[in-house]
Protein backbone atom coordinates (compact mmCIF):
# COMPACT_ATOMS: atom_id res chain seq x y z
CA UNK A 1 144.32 55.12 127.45
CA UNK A 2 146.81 52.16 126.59
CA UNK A 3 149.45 55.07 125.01
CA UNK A 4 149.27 57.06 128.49
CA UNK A 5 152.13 56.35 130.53
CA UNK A 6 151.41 54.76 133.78
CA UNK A 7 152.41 57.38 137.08
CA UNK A 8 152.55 55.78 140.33
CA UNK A 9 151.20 57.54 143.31
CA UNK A 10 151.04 56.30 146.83
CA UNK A 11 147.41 55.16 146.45
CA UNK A 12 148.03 53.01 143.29
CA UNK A 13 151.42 51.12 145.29
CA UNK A 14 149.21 50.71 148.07
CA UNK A 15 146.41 49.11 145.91
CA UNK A 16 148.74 47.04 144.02
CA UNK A 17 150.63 46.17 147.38
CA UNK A 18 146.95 44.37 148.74
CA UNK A 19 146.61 42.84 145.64
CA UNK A 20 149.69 40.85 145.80
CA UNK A 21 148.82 40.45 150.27
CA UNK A 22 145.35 38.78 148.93
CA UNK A 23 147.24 36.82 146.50
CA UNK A 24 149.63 35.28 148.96
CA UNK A 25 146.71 34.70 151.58
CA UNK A 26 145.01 33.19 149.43
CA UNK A 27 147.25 30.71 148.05
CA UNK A 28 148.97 30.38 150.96
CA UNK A 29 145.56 28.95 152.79
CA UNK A 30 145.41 26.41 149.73
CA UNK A 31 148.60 24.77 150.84
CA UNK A 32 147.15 24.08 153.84
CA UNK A 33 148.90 22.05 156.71
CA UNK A 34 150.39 24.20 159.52
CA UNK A 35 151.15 27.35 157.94
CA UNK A 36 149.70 30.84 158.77
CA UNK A 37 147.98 34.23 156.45
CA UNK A 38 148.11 36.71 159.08
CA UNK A 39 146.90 40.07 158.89
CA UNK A 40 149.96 42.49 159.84
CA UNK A 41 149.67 46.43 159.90
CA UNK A 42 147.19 46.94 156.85
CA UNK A 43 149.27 43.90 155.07
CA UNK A 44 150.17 39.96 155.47
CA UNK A 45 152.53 37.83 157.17
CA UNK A 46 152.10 34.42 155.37
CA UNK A 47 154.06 31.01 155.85
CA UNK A 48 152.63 28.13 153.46
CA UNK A 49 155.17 25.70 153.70
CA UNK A 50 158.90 25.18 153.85
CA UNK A 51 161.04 27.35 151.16
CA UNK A 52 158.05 28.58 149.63
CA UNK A 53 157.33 31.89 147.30
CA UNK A 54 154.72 32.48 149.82
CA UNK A 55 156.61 32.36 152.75
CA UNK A 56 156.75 36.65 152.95
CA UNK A 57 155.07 39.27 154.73
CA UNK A 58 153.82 42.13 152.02
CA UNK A 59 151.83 45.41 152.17
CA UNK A 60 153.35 47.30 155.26
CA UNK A 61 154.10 50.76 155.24
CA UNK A 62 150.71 52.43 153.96
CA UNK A 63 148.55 52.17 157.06
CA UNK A 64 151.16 52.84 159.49
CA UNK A 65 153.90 50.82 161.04
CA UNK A 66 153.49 47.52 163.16
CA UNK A 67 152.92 46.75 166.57
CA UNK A 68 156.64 45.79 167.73
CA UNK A 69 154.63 43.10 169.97
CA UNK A 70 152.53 41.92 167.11
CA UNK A 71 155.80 41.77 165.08
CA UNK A 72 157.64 39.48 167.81
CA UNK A 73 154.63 37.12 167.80
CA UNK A 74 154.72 37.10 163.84
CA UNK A 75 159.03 36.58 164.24
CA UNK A 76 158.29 33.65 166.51
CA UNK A 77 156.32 32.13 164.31
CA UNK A 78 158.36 31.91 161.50
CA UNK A 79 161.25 30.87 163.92
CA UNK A 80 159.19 28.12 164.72
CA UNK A 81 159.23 26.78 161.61
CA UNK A 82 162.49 26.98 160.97
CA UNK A 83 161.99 29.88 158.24
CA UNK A 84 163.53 33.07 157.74
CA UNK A 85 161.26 36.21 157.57
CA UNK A 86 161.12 37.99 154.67
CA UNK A 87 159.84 41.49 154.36
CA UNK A 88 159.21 42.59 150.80
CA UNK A 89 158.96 46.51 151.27
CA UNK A 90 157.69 49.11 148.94
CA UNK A 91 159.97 52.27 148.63
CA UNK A 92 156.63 54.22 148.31
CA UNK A 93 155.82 52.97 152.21
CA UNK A 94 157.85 55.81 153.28
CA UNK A 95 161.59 55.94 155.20
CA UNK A 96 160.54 55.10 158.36
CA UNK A 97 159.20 51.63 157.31
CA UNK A 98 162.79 50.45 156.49
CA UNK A 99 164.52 52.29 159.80
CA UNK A 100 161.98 50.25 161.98
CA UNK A 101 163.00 47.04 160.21
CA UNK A 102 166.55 47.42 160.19
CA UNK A 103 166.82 48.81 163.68
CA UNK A 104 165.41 45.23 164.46
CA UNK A 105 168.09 43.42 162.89
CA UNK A 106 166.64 42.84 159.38
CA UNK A 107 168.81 42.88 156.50
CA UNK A 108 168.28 44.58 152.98
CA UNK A 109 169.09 41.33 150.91
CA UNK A 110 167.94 42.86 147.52
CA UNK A 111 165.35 44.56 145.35
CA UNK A 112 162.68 43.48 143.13
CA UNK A 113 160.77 46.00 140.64
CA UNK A 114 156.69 46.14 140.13
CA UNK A 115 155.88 47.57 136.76
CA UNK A 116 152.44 48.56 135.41
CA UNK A 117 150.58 49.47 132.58
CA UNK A 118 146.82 50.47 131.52
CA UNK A 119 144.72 48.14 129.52
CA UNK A 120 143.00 48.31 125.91
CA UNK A 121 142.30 46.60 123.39
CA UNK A 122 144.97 43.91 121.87
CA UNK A 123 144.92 41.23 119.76
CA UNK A 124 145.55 37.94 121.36
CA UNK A 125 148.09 35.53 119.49
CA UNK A 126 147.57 32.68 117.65
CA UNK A 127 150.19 30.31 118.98
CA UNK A 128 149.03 30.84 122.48
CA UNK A 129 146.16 29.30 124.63
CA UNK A 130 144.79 28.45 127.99
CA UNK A 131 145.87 24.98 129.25
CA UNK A 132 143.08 22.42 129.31
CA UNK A 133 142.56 20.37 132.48
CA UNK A 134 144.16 16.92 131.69
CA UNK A 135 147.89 19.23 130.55
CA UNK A 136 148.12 21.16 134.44
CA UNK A 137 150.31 18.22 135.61
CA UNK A 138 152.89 19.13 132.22
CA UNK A 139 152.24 22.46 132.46
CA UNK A 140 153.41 23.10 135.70
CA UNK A 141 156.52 20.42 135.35
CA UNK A 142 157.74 22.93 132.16
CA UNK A 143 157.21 26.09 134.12
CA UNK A 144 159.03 24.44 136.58
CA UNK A 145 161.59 22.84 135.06
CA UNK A 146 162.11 26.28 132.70
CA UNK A 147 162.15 28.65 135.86
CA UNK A 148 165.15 26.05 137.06
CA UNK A 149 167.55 27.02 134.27
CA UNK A 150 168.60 30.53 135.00
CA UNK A 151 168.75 33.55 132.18
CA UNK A 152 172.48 34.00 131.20
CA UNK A 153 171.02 37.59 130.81
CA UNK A 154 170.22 40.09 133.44
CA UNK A 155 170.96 39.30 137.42
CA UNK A 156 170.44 36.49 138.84
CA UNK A 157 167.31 35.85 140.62
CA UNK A 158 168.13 36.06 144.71
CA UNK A 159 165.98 33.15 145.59
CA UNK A 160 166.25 29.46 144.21
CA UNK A 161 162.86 27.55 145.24
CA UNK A 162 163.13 23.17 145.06
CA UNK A 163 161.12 21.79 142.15
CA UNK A 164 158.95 20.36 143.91
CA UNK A 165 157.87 23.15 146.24
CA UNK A 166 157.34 25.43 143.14
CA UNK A 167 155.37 23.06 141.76
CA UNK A 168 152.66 23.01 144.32
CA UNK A 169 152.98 26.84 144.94
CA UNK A 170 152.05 26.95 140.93
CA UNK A 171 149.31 24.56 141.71
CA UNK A 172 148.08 26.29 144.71
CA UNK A 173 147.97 29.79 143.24
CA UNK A 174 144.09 30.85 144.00
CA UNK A 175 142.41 32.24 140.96
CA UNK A 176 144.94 32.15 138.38
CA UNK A 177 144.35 31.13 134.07
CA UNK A 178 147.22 29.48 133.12
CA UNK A 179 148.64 29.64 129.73
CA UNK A 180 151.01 27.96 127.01
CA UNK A 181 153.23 29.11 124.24
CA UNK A 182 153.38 26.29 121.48
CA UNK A 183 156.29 25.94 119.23
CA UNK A 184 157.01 22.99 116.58
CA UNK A 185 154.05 21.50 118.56
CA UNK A 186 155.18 21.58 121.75
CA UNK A 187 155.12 23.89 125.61
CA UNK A 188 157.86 26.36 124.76
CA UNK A 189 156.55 28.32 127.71
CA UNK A 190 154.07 29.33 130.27
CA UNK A 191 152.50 32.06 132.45
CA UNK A 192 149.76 33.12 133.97
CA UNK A 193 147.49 35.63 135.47
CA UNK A 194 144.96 36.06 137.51
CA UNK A 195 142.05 39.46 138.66
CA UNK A 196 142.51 41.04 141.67
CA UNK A 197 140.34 44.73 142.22
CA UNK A 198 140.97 45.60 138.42
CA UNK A 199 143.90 44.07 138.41
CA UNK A 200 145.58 41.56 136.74
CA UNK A 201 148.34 40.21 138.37
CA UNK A 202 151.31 38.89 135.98
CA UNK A 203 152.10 35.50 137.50
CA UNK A 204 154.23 32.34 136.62
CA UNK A 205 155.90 32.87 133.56
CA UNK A 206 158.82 31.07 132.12
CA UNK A 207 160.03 29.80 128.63
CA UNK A 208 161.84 26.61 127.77
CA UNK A 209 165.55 27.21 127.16
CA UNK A 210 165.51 25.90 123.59
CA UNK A 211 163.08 28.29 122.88
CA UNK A 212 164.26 31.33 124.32
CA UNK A 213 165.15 34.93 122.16
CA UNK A 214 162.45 33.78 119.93
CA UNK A 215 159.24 35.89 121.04
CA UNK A 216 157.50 33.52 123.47
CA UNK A 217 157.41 35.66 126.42
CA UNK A 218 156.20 38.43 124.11
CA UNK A 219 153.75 35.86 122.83
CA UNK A 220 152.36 35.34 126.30
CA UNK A 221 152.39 38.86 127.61
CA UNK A 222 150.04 39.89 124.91
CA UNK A 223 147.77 36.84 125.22
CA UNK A 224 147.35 37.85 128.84
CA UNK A 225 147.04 41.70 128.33
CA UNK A 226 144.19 41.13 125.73
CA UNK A 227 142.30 38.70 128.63
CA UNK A 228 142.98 41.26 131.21
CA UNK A 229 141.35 44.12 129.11
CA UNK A 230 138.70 42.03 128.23
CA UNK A 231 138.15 41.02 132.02
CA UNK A 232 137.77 44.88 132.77
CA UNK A 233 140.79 45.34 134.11
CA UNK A 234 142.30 48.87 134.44
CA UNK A 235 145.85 47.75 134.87
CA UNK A 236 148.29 45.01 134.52
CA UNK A 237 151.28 44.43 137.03
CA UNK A 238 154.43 42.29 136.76
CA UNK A 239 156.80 42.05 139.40
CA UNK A 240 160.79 40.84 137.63
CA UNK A 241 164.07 40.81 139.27
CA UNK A 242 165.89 44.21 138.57
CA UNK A 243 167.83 44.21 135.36
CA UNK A 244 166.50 41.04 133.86
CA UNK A 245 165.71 39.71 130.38
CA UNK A 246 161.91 39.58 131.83
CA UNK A 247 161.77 43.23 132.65
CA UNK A 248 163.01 44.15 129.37
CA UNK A 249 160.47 42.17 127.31
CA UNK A 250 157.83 43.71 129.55
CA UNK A 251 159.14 47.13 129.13
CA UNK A 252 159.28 46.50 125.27
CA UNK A 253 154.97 46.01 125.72
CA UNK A 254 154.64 49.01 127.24
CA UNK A 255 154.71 48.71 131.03
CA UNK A 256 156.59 51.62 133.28
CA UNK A 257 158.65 51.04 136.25
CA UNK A 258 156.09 52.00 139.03
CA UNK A 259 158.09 51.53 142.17
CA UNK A 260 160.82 49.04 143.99
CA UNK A 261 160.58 46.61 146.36
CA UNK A 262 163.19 46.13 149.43
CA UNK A 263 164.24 42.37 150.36
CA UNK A 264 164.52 42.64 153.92
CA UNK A 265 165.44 39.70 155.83
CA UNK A 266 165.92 38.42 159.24
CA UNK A 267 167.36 35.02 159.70
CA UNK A 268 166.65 31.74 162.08
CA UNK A 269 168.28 31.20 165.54
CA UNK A 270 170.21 28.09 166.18
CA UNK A 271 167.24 27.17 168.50
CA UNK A 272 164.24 26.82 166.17
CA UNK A 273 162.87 24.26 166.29
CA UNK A 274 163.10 22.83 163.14
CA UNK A 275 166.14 22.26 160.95
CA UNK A 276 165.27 23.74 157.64
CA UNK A 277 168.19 25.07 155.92
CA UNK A 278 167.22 28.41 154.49
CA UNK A 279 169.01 31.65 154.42
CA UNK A 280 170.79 33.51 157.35
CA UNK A 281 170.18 37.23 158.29
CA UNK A 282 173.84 37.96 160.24
């Protein structure tokens, strides 16, 4: 029932974890070029592009840890590129996930928190709609644009993606309904979500900086939770940055910490072969 609190076993982490590999595979094949979606241990190793969101590899830890071969070949091929690899590891995977990774030389680099909550019935708000075809171009230009202007509240985010880049990893996210939040007749904000297995996955939200404290994001979350329930969806998930203004107004709509993620990263030799200046694992 929406008033039950959400507990977070094992099974639900590992559900949610697949949800967010598909996501990323998914996109990541509609950037297309020479990038990879690999299957990795039960999760993915993805690379879309250079400095992109879906540049990670997600899911490991619930079927088991990987082949240190397979890993290697999966290492080289970020190296290639010229990209760091990211491993974005649930603390429900179990202790020995994070002793194989940092025994190879991965870093913990920070946390990010998943939060859930179950779905019912909610009104959806007046001032906020799905984006019609002819406003993606402005709509993903404000969330872009927004998302650039950090929170003065909360900490700040541990990655910083070019314009650009965000823009066609907002364009290139498979599946998702956009939204918009508009104030004095303009986009005060976006977000967006998108049905994964019963889920919906909490996606791409940001609010213009004028407009900020003044109930857009609450706006939006409800807009999305009433399409989720009425998608049959058992559960919404929202992944924020640990301490922030956006896990607050989350938590204020009723979704419960469910579990942590680990930011484990291993940097880029000095002979990849490309120059791409991205962050260094020491």
């Amino acid at each position: 029932m929406d008033g039950e609190r959400l507990f977070c076993d094992t099974a639900l982490a590992a559900r949610i974890d697949r949800a967010e590999a598909r996501l990323t595979a998914e996109s990541s094949d509609a950037a297309g070029g020479a990038g990879f979606a690999r299957p990795l241990a039960g999760g993915l190793a993805s690379f879309a592009e250079a400095d992109s969101p879906f540049n990670k590899i997600i899911g490991l830890g619930f079927d088991g840890l990987p082949d240190p071969e397979e890993l290697a070949e999966v290492e080289q091929a970020f190296a290639e590129r010229g990209a760091p690899v990211q491993v974005e590891l649930s603390q429900l995977a179990g202790s020995a996930a994070g002793a194989f990774f940092t025994a190879r030389g991965y870093r913990l680099e920070s946390f990010e928190n998943v939060l859930g909550r179950r779905l019912a019935g909610q009104d959806h708000p007046a001032d906020v709609r799905l984006i019609g075809d002819a406003e993606l171009e402005p709509w993903l230009a404000m969330v872009a644009d927004a998302t650039a202007v950090a929170d003065t509240e909360g900490l700040p985010a541990h990655e910083d993606f070019p314009r650009e880049t965000l823009i066609r990893a907002l364009r290139g996210m498979a599946g998702v309904r956009r939204y918009v939040a508009v104030r004095e007749g303009e986009f005060a904000g976006g977000a967006s979500f998108r049905v994964t297995d019963g889920i919906a996955q909490f996606t791409g939200a940001a609010t213009v900086p004028r407009f900020r404290r003044q109930g857009v994001q609450t706006a939006l979350l409800r807009a999305r939770l009433a399409a989720a329930a009425q998608a049959g969806c058992d559960v919404a998930v929202v992944t924020t940055q640990p301490g922030s203004k956006s896990q607050q107004n989350v938590q204020r709509q009723g979704f419960d910490l469910l579990y942590a993620r680990a930011i484990l990263v291993k940097g880029v030799s000095s002979t990849s072969s490309s120059g791409a200046d991205s962050r260094q694992a020491s």
